[in-house]
Protein backbone atom coordinates (compact mmCIF):
# COMPACT_ATOMS: atom_id res chain seq x y z
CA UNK A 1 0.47 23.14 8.46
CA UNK A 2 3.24 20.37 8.64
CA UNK A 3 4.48 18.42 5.96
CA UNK A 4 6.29 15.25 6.23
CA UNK A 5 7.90 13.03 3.51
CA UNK A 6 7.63 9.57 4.56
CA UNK A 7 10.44 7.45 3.08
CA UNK A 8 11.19 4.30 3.60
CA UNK A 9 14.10 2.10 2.53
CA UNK A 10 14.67 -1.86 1.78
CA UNK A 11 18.39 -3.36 1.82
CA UNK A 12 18.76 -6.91 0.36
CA UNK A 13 21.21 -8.84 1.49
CA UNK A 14 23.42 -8.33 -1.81
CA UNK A 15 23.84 -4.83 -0.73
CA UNK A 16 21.31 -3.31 -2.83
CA UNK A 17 18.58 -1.66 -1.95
CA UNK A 18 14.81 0.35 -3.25
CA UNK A 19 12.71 2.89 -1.59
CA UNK A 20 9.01 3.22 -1.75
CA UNK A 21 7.69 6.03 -4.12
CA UNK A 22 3.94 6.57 -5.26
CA UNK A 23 2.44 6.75 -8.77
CA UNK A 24 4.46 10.29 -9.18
CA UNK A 25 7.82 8.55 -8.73
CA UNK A 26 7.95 10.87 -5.13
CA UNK A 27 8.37 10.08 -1.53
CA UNK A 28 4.62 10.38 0.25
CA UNK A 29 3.61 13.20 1.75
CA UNK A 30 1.66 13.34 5.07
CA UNK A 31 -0.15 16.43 6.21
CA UNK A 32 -1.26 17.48 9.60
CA UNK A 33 -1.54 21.04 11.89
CA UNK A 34 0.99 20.13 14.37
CA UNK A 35 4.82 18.57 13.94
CA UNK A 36 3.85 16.11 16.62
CA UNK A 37 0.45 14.86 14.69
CA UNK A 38 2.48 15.21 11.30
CA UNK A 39 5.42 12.68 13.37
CA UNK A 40 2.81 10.32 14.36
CA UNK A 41 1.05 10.02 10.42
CA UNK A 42 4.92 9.59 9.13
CA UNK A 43 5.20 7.01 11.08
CA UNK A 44 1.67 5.14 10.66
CA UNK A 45 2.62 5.69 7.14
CA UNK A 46 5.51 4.57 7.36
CA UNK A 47 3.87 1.07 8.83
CA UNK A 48 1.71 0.31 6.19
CA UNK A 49 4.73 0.83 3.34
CA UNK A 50 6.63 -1.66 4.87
CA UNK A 51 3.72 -4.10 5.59
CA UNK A 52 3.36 -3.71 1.52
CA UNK A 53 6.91 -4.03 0.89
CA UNK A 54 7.41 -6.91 2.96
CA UNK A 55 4.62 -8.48 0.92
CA UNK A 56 6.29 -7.82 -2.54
CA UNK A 57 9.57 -8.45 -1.96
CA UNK A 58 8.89 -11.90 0.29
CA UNK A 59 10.26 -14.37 -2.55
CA UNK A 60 13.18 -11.94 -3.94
CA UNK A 61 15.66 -13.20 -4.39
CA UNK A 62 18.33 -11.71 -3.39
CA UNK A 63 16.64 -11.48 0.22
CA UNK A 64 15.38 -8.32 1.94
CA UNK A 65 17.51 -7.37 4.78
CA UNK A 66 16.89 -4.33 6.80
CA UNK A 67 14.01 -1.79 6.62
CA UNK A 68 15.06 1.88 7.04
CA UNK A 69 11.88 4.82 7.43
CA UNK A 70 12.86 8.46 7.70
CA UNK A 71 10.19 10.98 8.52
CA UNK A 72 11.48 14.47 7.46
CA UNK A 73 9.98 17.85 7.39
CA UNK A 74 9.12 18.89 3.56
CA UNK A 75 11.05 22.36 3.29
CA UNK A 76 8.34 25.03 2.05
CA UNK A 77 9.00 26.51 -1.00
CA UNK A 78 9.32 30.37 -1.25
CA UNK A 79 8.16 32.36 -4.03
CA UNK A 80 10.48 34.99 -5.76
């Protein structure tokens, strides 16, 4: 099983910037049985964040800038 954090970024043009998190205050997590599968849910993902963002963030002021998604592989955690 892969796991992939899906994060996405938004610059405004001030300099500052947010990223996406759900209700949990994390980065979403997409699940699949292969790394190419698991690449190709990131980035779907990873679609449909910005589509929202873009929607929330339309009248900011300052004005969004420059989108940035990163689809990483979750490390697994190992038991002691």
């Amino acid at each position: 099983m892969f796991e992939m954090l899906v994060i996405v970024s938004l610059t405004f043009m001030d300099g500052s910037f947010t990223q996406y998190k759900d209700e949990n205050d994390t980065f979403p997590i997409v699940q699949a049985e292969t790394g190419d599968e698991a690449t190709s849910l990131c980035q779907k993902r990873g679609d449909e964040i910005v589509t929202k963002m873009k929607s929330d963030f339309k009248d900011h002021d300052p004005k969004p800038s420059t989108f940035l998604l990163v689809c990483s592989e979750k490390e697994k955690q190992v038991n002691e």
